[in-house]
Protein backbone atom coordinates (compact mmCIF):
# COMPACT_ATOMS: atom_id res chain seq x y z
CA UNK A 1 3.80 -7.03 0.16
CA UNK A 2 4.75 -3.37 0.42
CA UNK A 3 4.87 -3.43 -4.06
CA UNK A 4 1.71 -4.40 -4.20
CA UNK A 5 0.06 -1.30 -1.85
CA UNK A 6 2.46 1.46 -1.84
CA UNK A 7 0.19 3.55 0.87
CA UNK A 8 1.56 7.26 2.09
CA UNK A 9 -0.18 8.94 4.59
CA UNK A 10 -0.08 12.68 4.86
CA UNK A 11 1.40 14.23 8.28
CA UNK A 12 -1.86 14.44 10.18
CA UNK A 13 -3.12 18.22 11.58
CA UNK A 14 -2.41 19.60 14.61
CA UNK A 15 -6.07 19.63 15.15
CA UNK A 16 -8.41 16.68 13.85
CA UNK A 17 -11.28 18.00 12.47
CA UNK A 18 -14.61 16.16 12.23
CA UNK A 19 -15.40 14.48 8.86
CA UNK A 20 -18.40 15.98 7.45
CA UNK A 21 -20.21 14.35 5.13
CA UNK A 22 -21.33 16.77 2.58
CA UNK A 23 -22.83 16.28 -1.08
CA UNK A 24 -22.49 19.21 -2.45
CA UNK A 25 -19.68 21.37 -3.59
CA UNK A 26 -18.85 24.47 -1.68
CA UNK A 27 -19.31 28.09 -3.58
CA UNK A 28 -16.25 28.54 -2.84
CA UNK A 29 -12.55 27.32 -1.71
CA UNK A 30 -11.66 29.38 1.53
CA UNK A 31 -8.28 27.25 2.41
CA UNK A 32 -5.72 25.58 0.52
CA UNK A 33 -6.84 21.84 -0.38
CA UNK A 34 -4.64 19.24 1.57
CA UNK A 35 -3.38 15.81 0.94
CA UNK A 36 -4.53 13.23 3.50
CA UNK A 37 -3.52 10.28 1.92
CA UNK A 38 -2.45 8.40 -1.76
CA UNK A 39 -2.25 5.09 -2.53
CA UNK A 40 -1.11 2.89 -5.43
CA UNK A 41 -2.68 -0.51 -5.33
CA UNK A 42 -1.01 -2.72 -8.41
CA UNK A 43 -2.92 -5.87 -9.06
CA UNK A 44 -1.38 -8.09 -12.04
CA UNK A 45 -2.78 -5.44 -15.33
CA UNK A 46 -4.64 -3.08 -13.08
CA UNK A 47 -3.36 -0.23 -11.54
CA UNK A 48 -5.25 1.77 -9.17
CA UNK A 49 -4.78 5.28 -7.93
CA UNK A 50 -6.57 6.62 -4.80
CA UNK A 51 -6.55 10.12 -3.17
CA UNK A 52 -8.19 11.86 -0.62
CA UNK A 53 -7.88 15.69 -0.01
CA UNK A 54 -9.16 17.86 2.61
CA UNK A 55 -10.14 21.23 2.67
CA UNK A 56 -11.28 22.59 5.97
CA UNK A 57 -13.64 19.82 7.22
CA UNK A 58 -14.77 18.72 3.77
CA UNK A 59 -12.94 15.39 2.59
CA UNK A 60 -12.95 14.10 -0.72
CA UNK A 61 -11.61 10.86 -2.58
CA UNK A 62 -11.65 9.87 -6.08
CA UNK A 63 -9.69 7.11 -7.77
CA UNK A 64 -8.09 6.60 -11.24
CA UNK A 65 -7.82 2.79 -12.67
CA UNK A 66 -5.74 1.88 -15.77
CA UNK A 67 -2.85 -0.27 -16.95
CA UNK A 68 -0.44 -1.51 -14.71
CA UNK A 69 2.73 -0.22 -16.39
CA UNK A 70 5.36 2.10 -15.12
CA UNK A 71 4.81 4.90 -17.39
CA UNK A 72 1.41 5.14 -16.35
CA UNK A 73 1.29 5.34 -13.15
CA UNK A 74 2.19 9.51 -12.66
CA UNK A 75 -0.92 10.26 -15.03
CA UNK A 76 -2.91 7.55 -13.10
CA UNK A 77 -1.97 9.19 -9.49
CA UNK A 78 -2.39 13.00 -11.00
CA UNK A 79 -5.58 12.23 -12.63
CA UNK A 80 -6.91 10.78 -10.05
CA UNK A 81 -6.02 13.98 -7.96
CA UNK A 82 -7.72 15.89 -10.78
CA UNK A 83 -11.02 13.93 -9.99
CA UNK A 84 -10.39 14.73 -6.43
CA UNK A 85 -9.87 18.29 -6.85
CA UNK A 86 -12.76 18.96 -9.21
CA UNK A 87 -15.25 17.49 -6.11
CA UNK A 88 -13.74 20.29 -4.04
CA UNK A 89 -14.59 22.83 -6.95
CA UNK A 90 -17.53 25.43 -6.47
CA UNK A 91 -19.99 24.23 -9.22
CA UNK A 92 -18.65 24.81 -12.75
CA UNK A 93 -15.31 24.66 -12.38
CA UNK A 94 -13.20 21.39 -12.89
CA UNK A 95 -9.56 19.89 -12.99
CA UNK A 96 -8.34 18.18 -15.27
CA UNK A 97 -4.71 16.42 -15.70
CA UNK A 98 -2.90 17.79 -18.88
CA UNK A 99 0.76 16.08 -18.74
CA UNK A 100 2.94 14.90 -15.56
CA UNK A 101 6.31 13.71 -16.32
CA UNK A 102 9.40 12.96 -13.44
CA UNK A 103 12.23 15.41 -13.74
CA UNK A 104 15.66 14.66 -12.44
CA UNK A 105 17.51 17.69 -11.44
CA UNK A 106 21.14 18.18 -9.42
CA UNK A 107 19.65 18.44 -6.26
CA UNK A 108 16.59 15.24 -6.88
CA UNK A 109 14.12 13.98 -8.74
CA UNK A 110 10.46 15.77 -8.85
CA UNK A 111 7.36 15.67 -10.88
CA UNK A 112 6.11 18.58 -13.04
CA UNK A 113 2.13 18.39 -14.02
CA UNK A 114 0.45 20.51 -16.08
CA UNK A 115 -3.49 21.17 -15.04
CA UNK A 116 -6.12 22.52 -16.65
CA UNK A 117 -8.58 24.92 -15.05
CA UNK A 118 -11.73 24.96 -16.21
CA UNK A 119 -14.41 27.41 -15.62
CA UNK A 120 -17.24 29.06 -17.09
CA UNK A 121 -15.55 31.66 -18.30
CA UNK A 122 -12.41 29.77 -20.05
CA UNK A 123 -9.79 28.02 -19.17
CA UNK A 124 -6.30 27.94 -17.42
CA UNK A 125 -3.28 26.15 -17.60
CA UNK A 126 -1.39 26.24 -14.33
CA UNK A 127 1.89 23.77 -14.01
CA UNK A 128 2.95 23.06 -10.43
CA UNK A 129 5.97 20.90 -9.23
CA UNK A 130 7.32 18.93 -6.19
CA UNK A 131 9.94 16.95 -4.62
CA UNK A 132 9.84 13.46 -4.22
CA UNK A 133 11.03 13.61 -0.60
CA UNK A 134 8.48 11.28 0.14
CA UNK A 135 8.54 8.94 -3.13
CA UNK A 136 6.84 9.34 -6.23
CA UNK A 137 3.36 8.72 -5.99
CA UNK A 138 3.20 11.39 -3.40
CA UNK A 139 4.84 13.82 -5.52
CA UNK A 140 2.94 13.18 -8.50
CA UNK A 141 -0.27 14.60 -6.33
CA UNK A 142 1.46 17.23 -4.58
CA UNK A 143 2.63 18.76 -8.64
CA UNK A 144 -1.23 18.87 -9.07
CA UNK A 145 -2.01 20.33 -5.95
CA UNK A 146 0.74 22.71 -5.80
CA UNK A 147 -0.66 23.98 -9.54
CA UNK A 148 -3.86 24.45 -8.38
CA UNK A 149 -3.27 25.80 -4.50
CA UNK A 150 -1.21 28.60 -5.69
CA UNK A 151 -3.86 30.18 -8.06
CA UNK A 152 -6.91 28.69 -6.16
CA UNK A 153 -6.91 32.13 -3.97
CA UNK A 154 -7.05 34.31 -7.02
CA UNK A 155 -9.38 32.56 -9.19
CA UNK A 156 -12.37 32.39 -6.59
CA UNK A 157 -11.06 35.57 -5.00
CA UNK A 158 -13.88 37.69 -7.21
CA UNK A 159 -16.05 34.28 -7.60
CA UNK A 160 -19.85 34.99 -6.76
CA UNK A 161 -21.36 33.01 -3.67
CA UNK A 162 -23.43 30.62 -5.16
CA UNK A 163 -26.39 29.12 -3.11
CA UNK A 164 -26.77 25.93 -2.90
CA UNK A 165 -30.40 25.35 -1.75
């Protein structure tokens, strides 16, 4: 039943890299993070939000459960993009979902999602938006992504190499 597991894959890379399993979390974010893949699973009162994000060979995927209602399902998807994000986050820093609402505009509908940077030294509030080209639920993570990938560069840019051993 294609309502009950709404699944969207990303485009896949021109090359396939290797998945490496790592546990911990780089010192820092040399490429822009990637969607792979979102899903929506909808099971009578449960909804549950799944995302996995690459960047370079390291592959995260976090997941965001709640009510099964049609409101919540934007903060469900971006949140659990948040999580996501956060794992691919030098020590320290974290994401974390502020608002995502759907916007209709002339030319479409889009999502706008405000995310919260956090890091030792304060915080930031970065909005980011997309189409829904693809549907929704794919939107809804590429907002959060497109928030943090456009500042990602900037923020770390001065960031300290931490070691991790």
């Amino acid at each position: 039943m294609p309502d009950d597991d709404d699944t969207h894959l990303a485009q896949p890379s021109q090359m396939e890299m290797g998945e490496e399993v790592r546990s911990e979390r780089s010192p820092l974010i040399q490429e822009r993070i990637v969607l792979e893949a979102v899903q929506m699973n909808l099971s009578g009162q449960v909804a549950t939000a799944v995302v996995r994000l690459r960047e370079r060979g390291r592959r995260v995927s976090s997941r965001s459960v709640g009510r099964n209602v049609e409101p919540r399902r934007l903060h469900l998807l971006g949140d659990a993009a948040a999580r996501a994000l956060t794992e691919l986050l030098p020590l320290g820093y974290g994401a974390v979902l502020t608002d995502i609402q759907p916007i209709a505009t002339e030319v479409g509908e889009a999502v706008v999602a405000a995310v919260t940077l956090l890091a030792p030294d304060g915080e930031l509030v970065l909005m980011g938006v997309a189409r829904s080209e693809t549907g929704m639920a794919e939107a809804a993570v590429r907002a959060v992504l497109n928030a943090v990938n456009r500042r990602l560069s900037f923020v770390f840019a001065d960031a300290p190499l931490i070691s991790m051993n």
